[in-house]
Protein backbone atom coordinates (compact mmCIF):
# COMPACT_ATOMS: atom_id res chain seq x y z
CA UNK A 1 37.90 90.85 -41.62
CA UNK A 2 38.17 88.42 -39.37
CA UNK A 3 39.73 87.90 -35.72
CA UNK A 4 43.41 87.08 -35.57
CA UNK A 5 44.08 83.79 -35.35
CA UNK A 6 47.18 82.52 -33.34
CA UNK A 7 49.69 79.41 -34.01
CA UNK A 8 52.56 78.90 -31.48
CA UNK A 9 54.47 81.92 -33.25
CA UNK A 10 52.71 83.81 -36.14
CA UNK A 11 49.37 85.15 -36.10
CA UNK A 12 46.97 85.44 -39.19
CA UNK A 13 43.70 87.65 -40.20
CA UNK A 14 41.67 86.81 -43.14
CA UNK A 15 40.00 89.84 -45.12
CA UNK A 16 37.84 89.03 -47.83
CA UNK A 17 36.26 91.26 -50.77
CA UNK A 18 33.74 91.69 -50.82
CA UNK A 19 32.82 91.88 -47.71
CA UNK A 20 30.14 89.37 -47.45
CA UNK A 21 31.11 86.90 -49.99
CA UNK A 22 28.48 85.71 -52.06
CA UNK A 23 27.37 82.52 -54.40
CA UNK A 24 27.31 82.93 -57.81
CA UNK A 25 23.44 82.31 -59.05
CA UNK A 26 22.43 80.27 -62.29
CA UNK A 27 22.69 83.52 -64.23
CA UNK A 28 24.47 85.67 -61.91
CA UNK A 29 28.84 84.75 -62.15
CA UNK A 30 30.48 86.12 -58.62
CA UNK A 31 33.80 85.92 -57.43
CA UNK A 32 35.69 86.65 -54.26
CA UNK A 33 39.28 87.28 -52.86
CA UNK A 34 40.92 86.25 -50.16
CA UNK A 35 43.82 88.53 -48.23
CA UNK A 36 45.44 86.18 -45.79
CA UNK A 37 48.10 88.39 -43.90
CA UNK A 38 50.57 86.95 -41.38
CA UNK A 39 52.18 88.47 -38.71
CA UNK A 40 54.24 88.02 -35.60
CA UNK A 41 52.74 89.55 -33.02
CA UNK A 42 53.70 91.62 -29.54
CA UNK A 43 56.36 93.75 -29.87
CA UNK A 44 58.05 92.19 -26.86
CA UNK A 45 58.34 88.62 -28.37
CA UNK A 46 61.60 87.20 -30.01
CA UNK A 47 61.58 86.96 -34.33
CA UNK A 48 60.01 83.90 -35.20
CA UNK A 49 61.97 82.40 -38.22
CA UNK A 50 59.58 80.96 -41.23
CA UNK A 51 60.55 78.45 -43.15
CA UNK A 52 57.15 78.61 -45.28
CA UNK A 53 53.12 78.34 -45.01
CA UNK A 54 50.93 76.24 -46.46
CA UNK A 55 46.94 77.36 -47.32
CA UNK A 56 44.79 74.46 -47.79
CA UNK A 57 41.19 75.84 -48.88
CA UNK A 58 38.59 73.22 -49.48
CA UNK A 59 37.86 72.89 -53.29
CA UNK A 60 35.77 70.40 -55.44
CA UNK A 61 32.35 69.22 -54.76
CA UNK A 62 31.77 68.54 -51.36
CA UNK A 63 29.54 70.47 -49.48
CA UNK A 64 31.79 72.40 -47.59
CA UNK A 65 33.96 73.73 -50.26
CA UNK A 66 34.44 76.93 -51.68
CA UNK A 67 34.77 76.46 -55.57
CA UNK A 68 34.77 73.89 -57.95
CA UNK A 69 37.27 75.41 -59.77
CA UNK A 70 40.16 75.99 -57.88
CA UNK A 71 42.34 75.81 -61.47
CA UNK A 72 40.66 80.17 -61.94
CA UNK A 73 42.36 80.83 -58.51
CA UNK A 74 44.79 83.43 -59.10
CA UNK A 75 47.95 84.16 -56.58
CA UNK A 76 49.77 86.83 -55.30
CA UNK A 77 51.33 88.36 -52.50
CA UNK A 78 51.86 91.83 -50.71
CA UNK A 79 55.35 91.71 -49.09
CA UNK A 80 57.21 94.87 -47.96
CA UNK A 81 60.77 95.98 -49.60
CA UNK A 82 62.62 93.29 -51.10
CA UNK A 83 61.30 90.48 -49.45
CA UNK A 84 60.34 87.52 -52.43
CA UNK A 85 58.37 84.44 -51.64
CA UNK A 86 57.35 81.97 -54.48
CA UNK A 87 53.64 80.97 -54.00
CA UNK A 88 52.64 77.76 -55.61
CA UNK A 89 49.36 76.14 -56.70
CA UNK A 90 49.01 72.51 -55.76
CA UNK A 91 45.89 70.90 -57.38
CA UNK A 92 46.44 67.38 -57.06
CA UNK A 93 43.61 66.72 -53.94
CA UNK A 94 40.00 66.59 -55.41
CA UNK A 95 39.08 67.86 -51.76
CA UNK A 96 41.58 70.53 -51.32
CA UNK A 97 43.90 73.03 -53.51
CA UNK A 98 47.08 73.86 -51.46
CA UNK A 99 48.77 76.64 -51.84
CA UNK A 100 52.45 76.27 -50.26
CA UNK A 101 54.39 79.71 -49.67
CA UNK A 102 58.43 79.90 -49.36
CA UNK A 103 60.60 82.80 -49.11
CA UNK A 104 63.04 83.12 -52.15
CA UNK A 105 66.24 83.78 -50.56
CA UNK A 106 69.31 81.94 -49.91
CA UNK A 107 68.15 80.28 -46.73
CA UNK A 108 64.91 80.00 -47.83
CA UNK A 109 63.95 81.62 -44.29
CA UNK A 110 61.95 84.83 -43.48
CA UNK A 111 62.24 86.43 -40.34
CA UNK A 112 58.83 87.78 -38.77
CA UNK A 113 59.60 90.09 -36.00
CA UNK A 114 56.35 92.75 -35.86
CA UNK A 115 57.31 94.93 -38.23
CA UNK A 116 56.26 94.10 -41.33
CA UNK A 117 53.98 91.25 -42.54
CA UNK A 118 53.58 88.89 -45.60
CA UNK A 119 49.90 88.69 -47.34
CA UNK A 120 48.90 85.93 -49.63
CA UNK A 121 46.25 86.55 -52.03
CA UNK A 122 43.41 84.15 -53.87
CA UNK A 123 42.02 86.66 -56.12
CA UNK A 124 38.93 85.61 -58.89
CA UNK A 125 37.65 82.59 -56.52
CA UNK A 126 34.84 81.30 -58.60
CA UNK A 127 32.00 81.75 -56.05
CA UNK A 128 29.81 78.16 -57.25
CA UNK A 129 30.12 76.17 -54.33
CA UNK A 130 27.14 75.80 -51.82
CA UNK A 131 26.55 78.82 -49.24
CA UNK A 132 27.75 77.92 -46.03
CA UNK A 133 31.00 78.35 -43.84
CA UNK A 134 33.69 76.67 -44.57
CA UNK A 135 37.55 76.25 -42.94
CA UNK A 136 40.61 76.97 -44.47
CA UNK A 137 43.85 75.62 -42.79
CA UNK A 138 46.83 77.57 -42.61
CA UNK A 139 49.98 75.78 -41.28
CA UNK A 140 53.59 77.54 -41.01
CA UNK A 141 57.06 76.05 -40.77
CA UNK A 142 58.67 77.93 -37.73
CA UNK A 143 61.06 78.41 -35.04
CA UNK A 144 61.99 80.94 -32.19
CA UNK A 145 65.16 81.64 -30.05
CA UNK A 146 63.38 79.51 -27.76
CA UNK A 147 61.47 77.11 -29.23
CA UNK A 148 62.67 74.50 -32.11
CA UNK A 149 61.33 73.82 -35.78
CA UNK A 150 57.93 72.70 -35.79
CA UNK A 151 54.64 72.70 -37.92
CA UNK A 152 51.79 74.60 -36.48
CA UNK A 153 48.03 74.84 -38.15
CA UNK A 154 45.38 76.98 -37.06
CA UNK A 155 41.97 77.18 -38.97
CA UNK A 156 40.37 80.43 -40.26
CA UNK A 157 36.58 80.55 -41.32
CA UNK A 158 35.33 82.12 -44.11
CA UNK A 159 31.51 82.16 -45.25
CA UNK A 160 29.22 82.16 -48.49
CA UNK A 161 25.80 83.67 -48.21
CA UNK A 162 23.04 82.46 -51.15
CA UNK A 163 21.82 84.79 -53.78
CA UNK A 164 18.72 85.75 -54.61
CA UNK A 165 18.41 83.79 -58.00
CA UNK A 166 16.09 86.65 -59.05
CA UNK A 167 18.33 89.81 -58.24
């Protein structure tokens, strides 16, 4: 798991399973998952209303991306009660896949205020890509009592260790 990381109003950790994520070898198929969970943190803050979030993980064949086939990524989400968000796949970028998060409702607005949180999940991520680390963007659509609409990105890191070709 990895250390919260902060925009202006939401705050997100990045769990991955396995733990150490690890590149698939010639013979040797492996493939990760991603739990990105958002929350708004300190209880004594205002609700920070969401609009949506956007993922961008590096795909294709660069050298810092994480698969070259982002099309096996499967989605889901973890969201308490009857809160519904429509997650959708965007694979148009040969150097990204975007994954763009919106809460089905009529407002199309969810309302983080520290007591629940929303988890996004890449699930069957075709380990191929070269070992290294590599950042994936997260950007959310927000605004407080305080503070007006705006876009805010922060970057999470996630890393893929080599394989013994052999084991």
């Amino acid at each position: 798991m990895t250390e919260p990381v902060t925009t202006a109003h939401l705050s997100y950790v990045l769990a991955t399973t396995p733990t150490a994520l690890t590149r698939a070898g010639s013979h040797h198929p492996r493939q990760g998952r991603l739990d990105i969970t958002v929350t708004r943190t300190g209880t004594a803050q205002a609700p920070a209303t969401c609009r949506g979030i956007t993922v961008e993980v590096p795909t294709g064949t660069h050298p810092r991306a994480l698969t070259t086939r982002p099309e096996r990524i499967n989605t889901a989400y973890r969201a308490p009660g009857s809160r519904a968000w429509l997650i959708r796949k965007i694979l148009t970028r040969p150097d990204r896949t975007v994954f763009t998060c919106t809460p089905e409702n009529p407002r199309h607005e969810a309302v983080f205020d520290a007591t629940w949180a929303f988890t996004l999940i890449l699930d069957n991520v075709p380990l191929d890509a070269e070992d290294g680390t590599t950042t994936i963007r997260v950007t959310d659509d927000t605004a407080t009592e305080s503070a007006a609409r705006a876009r805010h990105s922060a970057e999470l890191r996630v890393t893929v260790i080599a394989m013994d070709d052999d084991a």
